[in-house]
PDB file of N, CA and C in Angstrom:
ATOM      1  N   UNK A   1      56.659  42.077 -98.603  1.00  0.00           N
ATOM      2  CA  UNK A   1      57.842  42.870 -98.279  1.00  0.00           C
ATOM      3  C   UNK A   1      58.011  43.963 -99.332  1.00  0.00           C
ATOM      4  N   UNK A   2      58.036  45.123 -98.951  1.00  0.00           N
ATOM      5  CA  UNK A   2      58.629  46.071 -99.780  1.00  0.00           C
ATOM      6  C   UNK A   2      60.370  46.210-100.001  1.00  0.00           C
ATOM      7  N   UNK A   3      60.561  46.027-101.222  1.00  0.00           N
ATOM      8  CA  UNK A   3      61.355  46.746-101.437  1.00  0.00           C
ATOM      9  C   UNK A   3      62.034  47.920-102.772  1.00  0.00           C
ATOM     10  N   UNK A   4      63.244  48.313-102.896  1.00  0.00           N
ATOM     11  CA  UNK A   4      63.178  49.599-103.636  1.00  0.00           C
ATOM     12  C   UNK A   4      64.356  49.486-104.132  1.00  0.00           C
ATOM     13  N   UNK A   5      63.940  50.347-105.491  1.00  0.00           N
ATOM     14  CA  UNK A   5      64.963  50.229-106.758  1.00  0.00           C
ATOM     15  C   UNK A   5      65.281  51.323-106.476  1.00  0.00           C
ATOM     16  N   UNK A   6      66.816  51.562-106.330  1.00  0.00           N
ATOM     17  CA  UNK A   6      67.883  52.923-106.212  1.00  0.00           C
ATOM     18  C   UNK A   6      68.712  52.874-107.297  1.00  0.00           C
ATOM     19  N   UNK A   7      68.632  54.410-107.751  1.00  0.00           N
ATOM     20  CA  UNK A   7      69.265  55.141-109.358  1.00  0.00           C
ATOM     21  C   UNK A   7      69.908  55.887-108.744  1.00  0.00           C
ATOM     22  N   UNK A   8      71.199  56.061-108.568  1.00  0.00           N
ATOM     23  CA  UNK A   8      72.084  57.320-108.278  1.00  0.00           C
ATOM     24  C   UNK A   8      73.093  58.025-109.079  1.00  0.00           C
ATOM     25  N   UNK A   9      73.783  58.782-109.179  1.00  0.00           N
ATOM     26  CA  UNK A   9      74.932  58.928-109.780  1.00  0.00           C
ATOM     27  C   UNK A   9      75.669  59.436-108.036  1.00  0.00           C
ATOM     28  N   UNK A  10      77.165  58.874-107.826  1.00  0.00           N
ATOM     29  CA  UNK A  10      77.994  59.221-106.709  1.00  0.00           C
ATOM     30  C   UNK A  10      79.173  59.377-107.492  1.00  0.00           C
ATOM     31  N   UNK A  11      79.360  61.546-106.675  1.00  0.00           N
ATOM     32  CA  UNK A  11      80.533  61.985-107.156  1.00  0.00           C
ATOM     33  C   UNK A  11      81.587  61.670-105.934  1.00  0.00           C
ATOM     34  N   UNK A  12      82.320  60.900-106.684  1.00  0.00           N
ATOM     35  CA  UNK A  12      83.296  59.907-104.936  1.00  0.00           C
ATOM     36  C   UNK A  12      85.023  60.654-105.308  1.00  0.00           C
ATOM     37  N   UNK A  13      85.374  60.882-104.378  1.00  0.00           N
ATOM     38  CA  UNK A  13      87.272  61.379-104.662  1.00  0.00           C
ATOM     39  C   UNK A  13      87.867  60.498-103.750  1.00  0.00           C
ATOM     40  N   UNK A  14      88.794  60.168-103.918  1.00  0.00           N
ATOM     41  CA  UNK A  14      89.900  59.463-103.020  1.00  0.00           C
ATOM     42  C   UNK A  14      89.217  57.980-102.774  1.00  0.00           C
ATOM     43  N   UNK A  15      88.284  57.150-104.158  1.00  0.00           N
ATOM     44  CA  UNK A  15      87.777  55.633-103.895  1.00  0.00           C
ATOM     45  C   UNK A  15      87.779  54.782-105.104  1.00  0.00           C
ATOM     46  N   UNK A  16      87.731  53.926-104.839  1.00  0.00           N
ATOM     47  CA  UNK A  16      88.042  53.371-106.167  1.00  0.00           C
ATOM     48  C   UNK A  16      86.172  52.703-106.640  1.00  0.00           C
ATOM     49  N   UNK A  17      85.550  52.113-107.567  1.00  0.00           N
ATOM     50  CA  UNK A  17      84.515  51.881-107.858  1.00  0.00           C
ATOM     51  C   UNK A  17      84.690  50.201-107.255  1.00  0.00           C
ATOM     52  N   UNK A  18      85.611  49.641-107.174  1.00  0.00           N
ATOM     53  CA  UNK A  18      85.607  48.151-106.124  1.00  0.00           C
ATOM     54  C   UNK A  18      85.348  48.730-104.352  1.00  0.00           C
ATOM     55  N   UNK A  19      85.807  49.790-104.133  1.00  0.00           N
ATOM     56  CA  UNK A  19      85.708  49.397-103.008  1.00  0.00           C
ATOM     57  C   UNK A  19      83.998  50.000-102.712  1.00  0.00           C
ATOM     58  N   UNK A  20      83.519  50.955-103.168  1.00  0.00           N
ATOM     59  CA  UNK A  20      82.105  51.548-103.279  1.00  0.00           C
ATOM     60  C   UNK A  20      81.003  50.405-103.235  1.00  0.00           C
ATOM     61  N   UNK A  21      81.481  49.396-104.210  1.00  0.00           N
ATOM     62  CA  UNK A  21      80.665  48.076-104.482  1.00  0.00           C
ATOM     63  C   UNK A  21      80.926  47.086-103.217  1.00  0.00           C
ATOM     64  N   UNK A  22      82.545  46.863-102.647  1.00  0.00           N
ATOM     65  CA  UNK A  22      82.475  46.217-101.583  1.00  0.00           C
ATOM     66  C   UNK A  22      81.381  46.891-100.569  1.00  0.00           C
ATOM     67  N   UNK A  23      81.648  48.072-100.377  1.00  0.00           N
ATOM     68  CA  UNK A  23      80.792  48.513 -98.893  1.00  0.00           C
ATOM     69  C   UNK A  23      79.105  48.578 -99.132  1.00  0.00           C
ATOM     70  N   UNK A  24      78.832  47.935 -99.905  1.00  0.00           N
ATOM     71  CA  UNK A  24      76.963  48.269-100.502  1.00  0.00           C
ATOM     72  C   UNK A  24      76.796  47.258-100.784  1.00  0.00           C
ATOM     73  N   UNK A  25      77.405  45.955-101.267  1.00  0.00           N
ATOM     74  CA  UNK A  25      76.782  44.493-101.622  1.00  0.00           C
ATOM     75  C   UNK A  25      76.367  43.982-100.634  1.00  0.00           C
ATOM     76  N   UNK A  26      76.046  44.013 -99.290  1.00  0.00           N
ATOM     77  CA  UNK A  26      75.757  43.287 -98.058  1.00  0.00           C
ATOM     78  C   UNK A  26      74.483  44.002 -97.689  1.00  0.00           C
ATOM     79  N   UNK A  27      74.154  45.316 -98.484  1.00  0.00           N
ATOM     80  CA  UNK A  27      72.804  45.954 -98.051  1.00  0.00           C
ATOM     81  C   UNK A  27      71.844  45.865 -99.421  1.00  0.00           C
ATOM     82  N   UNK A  28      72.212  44.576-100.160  1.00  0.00           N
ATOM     83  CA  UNK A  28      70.986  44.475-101.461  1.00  0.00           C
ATOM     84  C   UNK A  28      71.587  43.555-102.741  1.00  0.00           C
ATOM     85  N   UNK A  29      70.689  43.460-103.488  1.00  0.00           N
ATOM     86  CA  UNK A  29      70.366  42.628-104.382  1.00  0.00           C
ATOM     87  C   UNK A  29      70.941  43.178-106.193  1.00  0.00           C
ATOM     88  N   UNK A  30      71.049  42.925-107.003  1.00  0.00           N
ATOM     89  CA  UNK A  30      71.460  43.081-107.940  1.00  0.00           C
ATOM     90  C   UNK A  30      72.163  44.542-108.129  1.00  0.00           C
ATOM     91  N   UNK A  31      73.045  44.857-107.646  1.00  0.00           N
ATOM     92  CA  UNK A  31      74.068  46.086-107.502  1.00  0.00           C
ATOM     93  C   UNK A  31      74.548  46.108-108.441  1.00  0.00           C
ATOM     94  N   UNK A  32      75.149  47.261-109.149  1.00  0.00           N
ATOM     95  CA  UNK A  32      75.776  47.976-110.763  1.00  0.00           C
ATOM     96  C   UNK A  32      76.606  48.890-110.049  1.00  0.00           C
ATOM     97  N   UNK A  33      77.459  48.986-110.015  1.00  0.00           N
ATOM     98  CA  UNK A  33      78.427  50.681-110.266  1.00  0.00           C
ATOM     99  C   UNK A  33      79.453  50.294-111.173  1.00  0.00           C
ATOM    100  N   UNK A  34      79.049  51.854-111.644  1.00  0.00           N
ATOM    101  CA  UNK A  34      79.402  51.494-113.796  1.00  0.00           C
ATOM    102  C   UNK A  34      80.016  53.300-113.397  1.00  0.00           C
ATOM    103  N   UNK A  35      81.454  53.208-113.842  1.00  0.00           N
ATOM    104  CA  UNK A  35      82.402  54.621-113.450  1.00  0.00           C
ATOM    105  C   UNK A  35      81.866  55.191-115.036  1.00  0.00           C
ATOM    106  N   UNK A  36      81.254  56.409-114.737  1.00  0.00           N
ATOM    107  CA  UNK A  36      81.241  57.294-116.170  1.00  0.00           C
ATOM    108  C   UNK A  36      82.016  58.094-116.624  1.00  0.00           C
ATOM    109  N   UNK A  37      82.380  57.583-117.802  1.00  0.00           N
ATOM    110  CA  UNK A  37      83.451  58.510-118.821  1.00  0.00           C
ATOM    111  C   UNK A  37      83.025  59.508-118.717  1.00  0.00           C
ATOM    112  N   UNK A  38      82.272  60.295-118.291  1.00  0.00           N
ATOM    113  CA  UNK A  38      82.066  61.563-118.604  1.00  0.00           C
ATOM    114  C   UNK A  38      82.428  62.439-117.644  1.00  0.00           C
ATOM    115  N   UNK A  39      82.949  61.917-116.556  1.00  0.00           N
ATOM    116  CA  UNK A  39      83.922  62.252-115.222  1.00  0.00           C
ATOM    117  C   UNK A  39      84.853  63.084-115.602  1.00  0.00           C
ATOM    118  N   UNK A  40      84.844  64.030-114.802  1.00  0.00           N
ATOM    119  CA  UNK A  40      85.972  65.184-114.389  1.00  0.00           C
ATOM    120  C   UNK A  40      87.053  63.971-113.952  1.00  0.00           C
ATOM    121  N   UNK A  41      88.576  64.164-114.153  1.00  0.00           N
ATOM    122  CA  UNK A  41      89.328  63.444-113.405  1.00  0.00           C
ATOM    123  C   UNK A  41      89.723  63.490-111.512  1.00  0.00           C
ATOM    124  N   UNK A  42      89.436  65.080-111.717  1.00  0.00           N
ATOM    125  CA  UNK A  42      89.440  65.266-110.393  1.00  0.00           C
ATOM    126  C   UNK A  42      88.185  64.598-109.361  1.00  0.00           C
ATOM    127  N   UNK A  43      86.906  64.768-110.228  1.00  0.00           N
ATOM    128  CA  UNK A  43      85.848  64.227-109.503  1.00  0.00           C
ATOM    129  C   UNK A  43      85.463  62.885-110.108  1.00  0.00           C
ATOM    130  N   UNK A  44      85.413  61.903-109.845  1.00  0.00           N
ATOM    131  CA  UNK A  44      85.083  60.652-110.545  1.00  0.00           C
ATOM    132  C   UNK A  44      83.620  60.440-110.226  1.00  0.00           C
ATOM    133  N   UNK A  45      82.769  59.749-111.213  1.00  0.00           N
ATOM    134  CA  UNK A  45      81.189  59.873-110.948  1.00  0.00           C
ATOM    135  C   UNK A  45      81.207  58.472-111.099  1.00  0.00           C
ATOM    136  N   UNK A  46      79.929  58.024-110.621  1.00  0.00           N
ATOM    137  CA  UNK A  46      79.788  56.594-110.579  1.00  0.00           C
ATOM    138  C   UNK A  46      78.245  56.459-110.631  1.00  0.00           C
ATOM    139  N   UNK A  47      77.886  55.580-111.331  1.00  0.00           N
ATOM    140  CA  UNK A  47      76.052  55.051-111.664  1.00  0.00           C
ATOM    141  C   UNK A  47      76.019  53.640-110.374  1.00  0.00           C
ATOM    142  N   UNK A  48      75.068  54.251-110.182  1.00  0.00           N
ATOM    143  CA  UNK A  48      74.681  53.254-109.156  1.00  0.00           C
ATOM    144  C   UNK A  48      73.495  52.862-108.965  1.00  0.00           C
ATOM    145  N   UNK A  49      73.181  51.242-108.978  1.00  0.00           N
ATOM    146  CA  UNK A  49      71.972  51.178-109.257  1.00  0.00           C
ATOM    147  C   UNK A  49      71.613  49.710-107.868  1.00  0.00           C
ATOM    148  N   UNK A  50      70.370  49.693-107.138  1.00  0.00           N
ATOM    149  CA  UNK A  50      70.415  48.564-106.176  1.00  0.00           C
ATOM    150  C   UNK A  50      69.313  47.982-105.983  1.00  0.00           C
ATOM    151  N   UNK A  51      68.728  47.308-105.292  1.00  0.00           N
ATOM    152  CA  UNK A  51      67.450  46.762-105.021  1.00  0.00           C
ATOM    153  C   UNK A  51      67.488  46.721-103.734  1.00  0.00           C
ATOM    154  N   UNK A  52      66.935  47.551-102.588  1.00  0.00           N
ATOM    155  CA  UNK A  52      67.509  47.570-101.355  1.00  0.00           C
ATOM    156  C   UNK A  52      66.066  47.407-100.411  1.00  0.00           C
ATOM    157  N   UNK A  53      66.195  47.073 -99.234  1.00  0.00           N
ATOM    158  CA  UNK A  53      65.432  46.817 -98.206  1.00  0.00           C
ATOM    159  C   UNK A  53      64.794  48.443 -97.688  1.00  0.00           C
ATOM    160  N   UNK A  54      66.268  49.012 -97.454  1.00  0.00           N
ATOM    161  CA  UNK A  54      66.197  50.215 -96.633  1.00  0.00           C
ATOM    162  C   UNK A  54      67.357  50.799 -97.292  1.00  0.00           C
ATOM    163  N   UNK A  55      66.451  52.375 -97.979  1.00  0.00           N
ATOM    164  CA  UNK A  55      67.577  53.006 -98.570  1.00  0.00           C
ATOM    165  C   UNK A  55      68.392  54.185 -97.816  1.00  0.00           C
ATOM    166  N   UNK A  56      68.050  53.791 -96.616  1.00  0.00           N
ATOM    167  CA  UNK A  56      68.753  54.783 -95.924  1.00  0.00           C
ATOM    168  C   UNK A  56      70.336  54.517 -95.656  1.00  0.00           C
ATOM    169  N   UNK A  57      70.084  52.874 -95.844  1.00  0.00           N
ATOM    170  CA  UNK A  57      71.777  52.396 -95.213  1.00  0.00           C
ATOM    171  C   UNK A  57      72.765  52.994 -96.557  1.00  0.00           C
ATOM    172  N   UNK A  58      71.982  52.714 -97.273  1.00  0.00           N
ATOM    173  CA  UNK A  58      72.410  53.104 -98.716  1.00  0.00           C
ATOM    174  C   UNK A  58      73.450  54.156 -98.620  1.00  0.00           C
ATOM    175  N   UNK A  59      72.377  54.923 -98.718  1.00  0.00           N
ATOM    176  CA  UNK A  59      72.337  56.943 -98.726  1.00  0.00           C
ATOM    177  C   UNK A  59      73.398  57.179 -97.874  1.00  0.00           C
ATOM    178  N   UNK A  60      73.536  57.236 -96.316  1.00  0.00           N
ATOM    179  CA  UNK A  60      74.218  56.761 -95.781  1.00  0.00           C
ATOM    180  C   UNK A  60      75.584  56.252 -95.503  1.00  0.00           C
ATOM    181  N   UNK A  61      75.594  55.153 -96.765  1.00  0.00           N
ATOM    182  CA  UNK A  61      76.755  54.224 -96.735  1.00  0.00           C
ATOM    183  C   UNK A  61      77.599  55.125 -97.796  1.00  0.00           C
ATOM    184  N   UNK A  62      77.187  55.481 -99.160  1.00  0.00           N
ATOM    185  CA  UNK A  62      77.542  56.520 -99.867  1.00  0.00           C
ATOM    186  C   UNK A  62      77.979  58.050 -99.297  1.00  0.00           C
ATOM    187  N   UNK A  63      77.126  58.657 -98.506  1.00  0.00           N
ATOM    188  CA  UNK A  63      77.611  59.804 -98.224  1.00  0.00           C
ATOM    189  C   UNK A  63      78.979  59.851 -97.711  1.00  0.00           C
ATOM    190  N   UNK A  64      79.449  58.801 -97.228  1.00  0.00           N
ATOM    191  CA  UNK A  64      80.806  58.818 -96.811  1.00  0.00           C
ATOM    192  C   UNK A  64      81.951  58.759 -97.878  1.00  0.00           C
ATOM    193  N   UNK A  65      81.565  58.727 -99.256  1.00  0.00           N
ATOM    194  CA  UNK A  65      82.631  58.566-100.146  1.00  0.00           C
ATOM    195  C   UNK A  65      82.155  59.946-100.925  1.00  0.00           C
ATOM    196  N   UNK A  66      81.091  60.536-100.803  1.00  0.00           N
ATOM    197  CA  UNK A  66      80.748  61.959-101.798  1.00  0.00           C
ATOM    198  C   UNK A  66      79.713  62.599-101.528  1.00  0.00           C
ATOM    199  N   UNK A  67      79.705  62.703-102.663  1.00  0.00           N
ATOM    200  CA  UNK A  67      78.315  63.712-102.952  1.00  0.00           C
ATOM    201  C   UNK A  67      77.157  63.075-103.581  1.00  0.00           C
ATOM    202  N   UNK A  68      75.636  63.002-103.812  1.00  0.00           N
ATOM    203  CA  UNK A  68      74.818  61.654-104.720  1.00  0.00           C
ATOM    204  C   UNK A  68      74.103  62.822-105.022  1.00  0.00           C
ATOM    205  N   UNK A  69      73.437  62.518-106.314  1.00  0.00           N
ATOM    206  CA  UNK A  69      72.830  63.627-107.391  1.00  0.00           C
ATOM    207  C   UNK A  69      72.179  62.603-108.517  1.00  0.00           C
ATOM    208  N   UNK A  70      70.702  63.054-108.968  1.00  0.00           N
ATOM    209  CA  UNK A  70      70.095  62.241-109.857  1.00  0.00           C
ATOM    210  C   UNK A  70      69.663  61.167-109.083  1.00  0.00           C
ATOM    211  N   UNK A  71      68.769  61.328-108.194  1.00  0.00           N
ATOM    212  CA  UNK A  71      68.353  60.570-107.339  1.00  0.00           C
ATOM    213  C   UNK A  71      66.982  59.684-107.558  1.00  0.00           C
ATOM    214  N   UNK A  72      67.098  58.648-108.184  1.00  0.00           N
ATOM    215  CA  UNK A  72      65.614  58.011-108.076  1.00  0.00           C
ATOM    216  C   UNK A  72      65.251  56.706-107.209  1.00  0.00           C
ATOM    217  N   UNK A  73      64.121  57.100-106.874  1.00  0.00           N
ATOM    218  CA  UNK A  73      63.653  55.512-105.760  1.00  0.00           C
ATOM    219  C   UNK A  73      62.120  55.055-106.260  1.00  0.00           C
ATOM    220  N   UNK A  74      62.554  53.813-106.516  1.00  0.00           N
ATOM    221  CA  UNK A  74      60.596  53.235-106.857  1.00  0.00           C
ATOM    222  C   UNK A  74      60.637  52.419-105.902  1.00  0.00           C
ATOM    223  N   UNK A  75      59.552  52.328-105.475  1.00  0.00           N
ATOM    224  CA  UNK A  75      58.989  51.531-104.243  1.00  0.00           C
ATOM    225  C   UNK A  75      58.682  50.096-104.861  1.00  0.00           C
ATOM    226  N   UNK A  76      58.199  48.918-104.522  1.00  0.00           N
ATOM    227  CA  UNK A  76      58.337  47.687-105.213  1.00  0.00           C
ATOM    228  C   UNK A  76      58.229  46.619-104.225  1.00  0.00           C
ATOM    229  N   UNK A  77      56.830  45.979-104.652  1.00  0.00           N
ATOM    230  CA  UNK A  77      56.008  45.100-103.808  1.00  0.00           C
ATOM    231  C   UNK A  77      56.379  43.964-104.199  1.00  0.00           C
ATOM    232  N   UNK A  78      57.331  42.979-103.356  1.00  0.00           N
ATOM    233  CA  UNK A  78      57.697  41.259-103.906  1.00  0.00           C
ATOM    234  C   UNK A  78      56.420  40.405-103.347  1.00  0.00           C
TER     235      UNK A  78
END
């Protein structure tokens, strides 16, 4: 089975970093979103990191809360 390690940063407005994590824990494996101090207040940024099947649900599941930037994917043979 393949699967893939996702690195993001998501610039999210109007969400909180619980609910970002609720809507993405059901599509993967060891999930991180870690809110960075280094955030505009207006724009809040978020690190996001997953082990996913299919990173499209991902991508996807995120675009609905922002914008995603700093994008990395490694592919990864179990």
């Amino acid at each position: 089975m393949i699967r893939y390690y996702l690195e993001f940063i998501l610039s999210a407005k109007n969400t909180s970093q619980e609910v970002i994590k609720n809507s993405l824990v059901e599509f993967g494996r060891d999930l991180k979103v870690v809110f960075l101090e280094t955030a505009q207040a207006d724009s809040p940024e978020y690190k996001i990191n997953i082990n996913a099947e299919d990173p499209t649900i991902i991508f996807d599941t995120c675009s609905q809360f922002g914008r995603m930037k700093a994008i990395k994917i490694e592919e990864r043979k179990e």
